[in-house]
C-alpha atoms as a PDB file:
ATOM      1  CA  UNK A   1       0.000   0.000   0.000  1.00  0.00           C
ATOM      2  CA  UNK A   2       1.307   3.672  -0.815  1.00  0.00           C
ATOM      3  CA  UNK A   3       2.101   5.509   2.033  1.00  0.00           C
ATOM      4  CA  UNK A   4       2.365   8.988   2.867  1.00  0.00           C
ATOM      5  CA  UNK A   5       5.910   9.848   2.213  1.00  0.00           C
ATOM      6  CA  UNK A   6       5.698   7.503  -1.140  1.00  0.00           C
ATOM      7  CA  UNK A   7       2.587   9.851  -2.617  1.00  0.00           C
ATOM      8  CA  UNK A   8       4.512  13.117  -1.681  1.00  0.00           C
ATOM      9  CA  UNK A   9       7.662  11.881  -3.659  1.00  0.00           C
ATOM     10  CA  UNK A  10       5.148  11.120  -6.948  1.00  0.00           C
ATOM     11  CA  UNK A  11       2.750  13.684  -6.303  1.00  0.00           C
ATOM     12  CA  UNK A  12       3.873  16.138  -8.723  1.00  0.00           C
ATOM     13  CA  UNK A  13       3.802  13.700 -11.095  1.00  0.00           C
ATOM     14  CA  UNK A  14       0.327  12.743  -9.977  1.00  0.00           C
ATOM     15  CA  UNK A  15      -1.033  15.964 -10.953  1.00  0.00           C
ATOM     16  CA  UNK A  16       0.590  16.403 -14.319  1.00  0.00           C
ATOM     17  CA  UNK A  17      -1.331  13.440 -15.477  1.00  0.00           C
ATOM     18  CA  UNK A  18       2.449  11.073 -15.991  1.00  0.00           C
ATOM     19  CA  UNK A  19       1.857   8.356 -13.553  1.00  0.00           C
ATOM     20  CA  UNK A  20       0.777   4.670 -15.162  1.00  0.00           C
ATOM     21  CA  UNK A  21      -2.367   3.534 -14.404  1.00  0.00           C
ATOM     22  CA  UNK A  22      -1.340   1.369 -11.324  1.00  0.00           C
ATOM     23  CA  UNK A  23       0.197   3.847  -9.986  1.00  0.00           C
ATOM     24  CA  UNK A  24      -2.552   5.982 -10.401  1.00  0.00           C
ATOM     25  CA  UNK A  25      -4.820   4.278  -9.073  1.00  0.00           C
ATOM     26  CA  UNK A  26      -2.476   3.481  -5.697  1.00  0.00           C
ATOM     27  CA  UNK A  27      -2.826   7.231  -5.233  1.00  0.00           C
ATOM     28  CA  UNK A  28      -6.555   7.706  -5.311  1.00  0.00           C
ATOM     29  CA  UNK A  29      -6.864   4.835  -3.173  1.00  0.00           C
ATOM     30  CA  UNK A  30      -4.519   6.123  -0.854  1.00  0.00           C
ATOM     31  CA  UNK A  31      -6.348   9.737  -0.724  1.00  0.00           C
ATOM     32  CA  UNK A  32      -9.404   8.133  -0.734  1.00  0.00           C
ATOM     33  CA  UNK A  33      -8.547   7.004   3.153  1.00  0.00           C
ATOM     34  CA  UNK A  34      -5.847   9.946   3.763  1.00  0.00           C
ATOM     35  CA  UNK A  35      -7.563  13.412   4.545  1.00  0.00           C
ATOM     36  CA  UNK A  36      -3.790  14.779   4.958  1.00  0.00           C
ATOM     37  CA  UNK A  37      -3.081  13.378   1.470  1.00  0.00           C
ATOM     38  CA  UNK A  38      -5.911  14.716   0.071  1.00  0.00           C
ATOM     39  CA  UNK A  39      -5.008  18.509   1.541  1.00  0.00           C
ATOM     40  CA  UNK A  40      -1.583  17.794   0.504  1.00  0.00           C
ATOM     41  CA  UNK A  41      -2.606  17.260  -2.948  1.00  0.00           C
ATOM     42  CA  UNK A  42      -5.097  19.893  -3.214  1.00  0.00           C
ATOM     43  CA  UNK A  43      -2.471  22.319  -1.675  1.00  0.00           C
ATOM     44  CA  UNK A  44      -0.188  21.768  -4.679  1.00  0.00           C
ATOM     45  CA  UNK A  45      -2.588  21.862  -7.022  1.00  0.00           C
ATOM     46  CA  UNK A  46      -3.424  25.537  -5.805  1.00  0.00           C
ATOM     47  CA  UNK A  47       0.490  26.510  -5.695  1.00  0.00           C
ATOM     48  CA  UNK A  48       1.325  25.271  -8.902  1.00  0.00           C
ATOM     49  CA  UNK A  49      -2.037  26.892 -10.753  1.00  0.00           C
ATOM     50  CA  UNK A  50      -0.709  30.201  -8.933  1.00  0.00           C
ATOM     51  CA  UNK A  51       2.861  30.130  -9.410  1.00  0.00           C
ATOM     52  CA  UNK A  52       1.866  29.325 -13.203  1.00  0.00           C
ATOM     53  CA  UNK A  53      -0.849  32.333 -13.091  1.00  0.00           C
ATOM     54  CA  UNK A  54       1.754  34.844 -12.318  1.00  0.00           C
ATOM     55  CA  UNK A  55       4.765  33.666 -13.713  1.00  0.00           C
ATOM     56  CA  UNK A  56       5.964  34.266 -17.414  1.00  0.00           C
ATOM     57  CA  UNK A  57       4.360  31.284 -18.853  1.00  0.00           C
ATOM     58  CA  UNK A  58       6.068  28.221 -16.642  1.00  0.00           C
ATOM     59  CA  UNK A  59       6.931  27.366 -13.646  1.00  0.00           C
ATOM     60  CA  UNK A  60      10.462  27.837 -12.651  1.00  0.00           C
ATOM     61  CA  UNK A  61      11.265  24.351 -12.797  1.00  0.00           C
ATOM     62  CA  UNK A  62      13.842  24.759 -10.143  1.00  0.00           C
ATOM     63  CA  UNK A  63      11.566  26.312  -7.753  1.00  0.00           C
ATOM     64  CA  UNK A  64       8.899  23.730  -7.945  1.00  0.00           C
ATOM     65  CA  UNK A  65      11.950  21.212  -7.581  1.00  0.00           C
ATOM     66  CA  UNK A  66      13.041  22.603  -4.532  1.00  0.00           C
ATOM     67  CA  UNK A  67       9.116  23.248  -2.556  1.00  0.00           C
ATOM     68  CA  UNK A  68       8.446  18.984  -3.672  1.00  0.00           C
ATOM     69  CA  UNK A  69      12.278  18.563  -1.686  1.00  0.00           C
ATOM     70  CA  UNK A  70      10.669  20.409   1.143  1.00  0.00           C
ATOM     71  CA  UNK A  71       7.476  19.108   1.466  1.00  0.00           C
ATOM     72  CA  UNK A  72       9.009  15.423   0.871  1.00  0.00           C
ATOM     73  CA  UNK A  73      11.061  16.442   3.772  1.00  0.00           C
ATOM     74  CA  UNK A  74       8.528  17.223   6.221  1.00  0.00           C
ATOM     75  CA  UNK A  75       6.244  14.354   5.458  1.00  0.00           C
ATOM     76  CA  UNK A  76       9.579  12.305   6.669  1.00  0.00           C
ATOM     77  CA  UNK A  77       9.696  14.473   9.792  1.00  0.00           C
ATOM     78  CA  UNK A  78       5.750  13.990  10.407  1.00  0.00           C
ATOM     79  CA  UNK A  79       4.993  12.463  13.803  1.00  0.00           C
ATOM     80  CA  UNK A  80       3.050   9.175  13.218  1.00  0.00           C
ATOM     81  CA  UNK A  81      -0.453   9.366  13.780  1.00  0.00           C
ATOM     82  CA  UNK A  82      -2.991   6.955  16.140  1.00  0.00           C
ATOM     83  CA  UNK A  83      -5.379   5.279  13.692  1.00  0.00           C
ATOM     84  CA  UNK A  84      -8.251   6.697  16.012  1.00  0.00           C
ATOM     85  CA  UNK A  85      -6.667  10.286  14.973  1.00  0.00           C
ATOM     86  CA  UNK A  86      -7.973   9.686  11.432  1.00  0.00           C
END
């Protein structure tokens, strides 16, 4: 099963449509049962449509390189979670 720290690392990916099917459907399954997954997700979604709203066309690809390095990050440092929190 996917886990947290696995979905950040291919969420980008995720979102830009590039992930095979299996893989694609690991991650819904995952959000389906992960609300922080599914904030996660939706959180990028909204910083990449606004970095690519006011930029000059793309995305500085270095930029969006180093937030996924970061957020990758501090999914690792995440405290683990009682099932009952969920």
């Amino acid at each position: 099963m996917l886990m947290c720290r696995d979905l950040a690392e291919i969420a980008s990916d995720y979102i830009d449509g590039e992930l095979s099917g299996r893989q694609n459907l690991s991650v819904k399954m995952h959000l389906m049962m992960c609300k922080d997954c599914r904030t996660f997700i939706g959180n990028l979604r909204a910083s990449t449509e606004l970095l690519q709203a006011h930029s000059a066309g793309h995305p500085d690809e270095e930029l969006l390189r180093r937030i996924d390095e970061r957020v990758s990050e501090a999914l690792k440092t995440r405290r683990p979670r009682d099932k009952d929190d969920e």
